[in-house]
C-alpha atoms as a PDB file:
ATOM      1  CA  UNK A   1    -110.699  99.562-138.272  1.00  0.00           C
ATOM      2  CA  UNK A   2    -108.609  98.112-135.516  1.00  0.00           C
ATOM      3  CA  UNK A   3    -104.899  99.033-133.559  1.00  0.00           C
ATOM      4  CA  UNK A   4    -103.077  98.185-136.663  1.00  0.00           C
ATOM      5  CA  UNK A   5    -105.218  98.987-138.929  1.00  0.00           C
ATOM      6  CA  UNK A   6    -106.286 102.353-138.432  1.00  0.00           C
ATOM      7  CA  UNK A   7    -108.895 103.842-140.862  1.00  0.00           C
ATOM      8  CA  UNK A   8    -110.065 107.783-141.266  1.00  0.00           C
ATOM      9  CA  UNK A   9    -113.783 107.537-141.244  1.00  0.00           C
ATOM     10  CA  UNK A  10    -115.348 110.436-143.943  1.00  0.00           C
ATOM     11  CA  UNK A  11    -118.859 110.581-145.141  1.00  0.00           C
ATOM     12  CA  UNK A  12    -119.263 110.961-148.668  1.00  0.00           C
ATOM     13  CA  UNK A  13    -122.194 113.214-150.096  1.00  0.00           C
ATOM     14  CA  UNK A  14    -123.462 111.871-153.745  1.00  0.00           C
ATOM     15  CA  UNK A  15    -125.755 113.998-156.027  1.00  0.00           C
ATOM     16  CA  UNK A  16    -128.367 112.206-157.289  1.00  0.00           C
ATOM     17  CA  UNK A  17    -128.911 113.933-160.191  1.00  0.00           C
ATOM     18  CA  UNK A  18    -124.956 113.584-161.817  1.00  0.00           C
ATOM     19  CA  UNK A  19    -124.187 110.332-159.157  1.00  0.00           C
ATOM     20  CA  UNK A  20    -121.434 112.390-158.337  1.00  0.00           C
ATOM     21  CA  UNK A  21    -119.293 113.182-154.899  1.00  0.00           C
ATOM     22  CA  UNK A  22    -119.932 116.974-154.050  1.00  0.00           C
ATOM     23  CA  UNK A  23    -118.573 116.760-150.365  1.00  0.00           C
ATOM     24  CA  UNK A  24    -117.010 115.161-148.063  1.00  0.00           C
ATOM     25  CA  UNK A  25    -117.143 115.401-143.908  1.00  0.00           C
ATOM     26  CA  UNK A  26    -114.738 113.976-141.556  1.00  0.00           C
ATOM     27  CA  UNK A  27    -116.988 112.126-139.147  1.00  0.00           C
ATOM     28  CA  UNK A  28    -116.499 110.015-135.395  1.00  0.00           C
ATOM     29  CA  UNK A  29    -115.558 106.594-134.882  1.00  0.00           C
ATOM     30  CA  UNK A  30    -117.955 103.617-135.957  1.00  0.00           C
ATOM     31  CA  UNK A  31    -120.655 106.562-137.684  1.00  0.00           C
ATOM     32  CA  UNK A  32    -123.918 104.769-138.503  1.00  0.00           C
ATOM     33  CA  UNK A  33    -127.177 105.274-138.899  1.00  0.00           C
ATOM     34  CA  UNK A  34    -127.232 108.492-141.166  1.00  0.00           C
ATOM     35  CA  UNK A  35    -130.825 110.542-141.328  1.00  0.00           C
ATOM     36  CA  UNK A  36    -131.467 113.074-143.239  1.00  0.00           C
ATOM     37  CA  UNK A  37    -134.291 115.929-142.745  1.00  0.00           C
ATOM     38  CA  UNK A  38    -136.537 117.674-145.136  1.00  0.00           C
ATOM     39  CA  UNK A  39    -134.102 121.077-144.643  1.00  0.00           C
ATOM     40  CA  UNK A  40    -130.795 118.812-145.236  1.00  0.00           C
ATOM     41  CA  UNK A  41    -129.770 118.635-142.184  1.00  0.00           C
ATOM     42  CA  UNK A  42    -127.884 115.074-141.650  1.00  0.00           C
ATOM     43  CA  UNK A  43    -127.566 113.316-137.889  1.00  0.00           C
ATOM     44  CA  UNK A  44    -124.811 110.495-137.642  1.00  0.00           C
ATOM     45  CA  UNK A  45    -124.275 109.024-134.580  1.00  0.00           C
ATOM     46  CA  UNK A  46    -120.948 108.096-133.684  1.00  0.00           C
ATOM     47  CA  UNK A  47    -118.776 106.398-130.738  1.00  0.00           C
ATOM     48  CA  UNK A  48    -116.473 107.589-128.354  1.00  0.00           C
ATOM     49  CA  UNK A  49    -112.582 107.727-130.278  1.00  0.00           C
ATOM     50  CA  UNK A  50    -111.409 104.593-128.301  1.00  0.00           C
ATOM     51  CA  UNK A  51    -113.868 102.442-128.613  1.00  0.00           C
ATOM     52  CA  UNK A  52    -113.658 100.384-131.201  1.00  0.00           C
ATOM     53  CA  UNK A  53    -110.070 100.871-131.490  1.00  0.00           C
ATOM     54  CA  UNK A  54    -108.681 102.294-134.884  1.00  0.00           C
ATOM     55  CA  UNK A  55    -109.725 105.495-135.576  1.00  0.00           C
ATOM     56  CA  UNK A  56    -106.765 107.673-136.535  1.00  0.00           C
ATOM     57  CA  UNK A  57    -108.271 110.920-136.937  1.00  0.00           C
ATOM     58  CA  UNK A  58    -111.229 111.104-134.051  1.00  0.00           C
ATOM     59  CA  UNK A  59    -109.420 112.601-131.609  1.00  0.00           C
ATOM     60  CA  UNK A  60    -107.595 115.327-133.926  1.00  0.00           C
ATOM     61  CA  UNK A  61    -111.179 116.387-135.421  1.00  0.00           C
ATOM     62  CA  UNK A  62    -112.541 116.769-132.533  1.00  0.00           C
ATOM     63  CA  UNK A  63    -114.533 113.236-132.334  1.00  0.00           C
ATOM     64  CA  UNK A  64    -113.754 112.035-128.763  1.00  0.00           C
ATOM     65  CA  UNK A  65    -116.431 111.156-126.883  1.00  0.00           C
ATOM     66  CA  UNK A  66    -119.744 109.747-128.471  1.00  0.00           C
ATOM     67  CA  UNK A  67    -122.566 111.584-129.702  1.00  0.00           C
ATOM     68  CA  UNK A  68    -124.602 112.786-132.838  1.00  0.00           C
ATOM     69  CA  UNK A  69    -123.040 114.879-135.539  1.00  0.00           C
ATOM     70  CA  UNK A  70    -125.055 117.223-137.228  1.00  0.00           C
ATOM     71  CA  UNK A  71    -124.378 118.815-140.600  1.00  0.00           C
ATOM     72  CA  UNK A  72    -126.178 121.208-142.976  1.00  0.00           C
ATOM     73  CA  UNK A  73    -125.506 120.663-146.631  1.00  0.00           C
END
């Protein structure tokens, strides 16, 4: 993602038994690092909304300064 080339960054759940997609998550700007815990919980960090440059949807969803996203699936 950069300025002019913005990109909506979504995480993308795949069951393993059908390798199919059963959800998707909007998720913060340059999200790495996903974990996953016994319970299914899943921790993604991600950046603040400016920096990198190029994430369209950060601020709108609520992404704007860094941290860790957690979601229960």
């Amino acid at each position: 993602c950069t300025a002019t080339n913005l990109c909506t960054p979504t995480l993308g759940v795949i069951d393993a038994s059908s390798h199919s997609l059963i959800a998707t998550r909007d998720i913060g700007n340059n999200a790495h690092s996903v974990a996953v815990s016994p319970t299914g919980q899943v921790f993604l960090p991600y950046s603040s909304a400016a920096s990198p440059a190029g994430c369209a949807t950060c601020t709108i969803n609520g992404f704007i300064n860094g941290g860790i996203s957690v979601f229960q699936f």
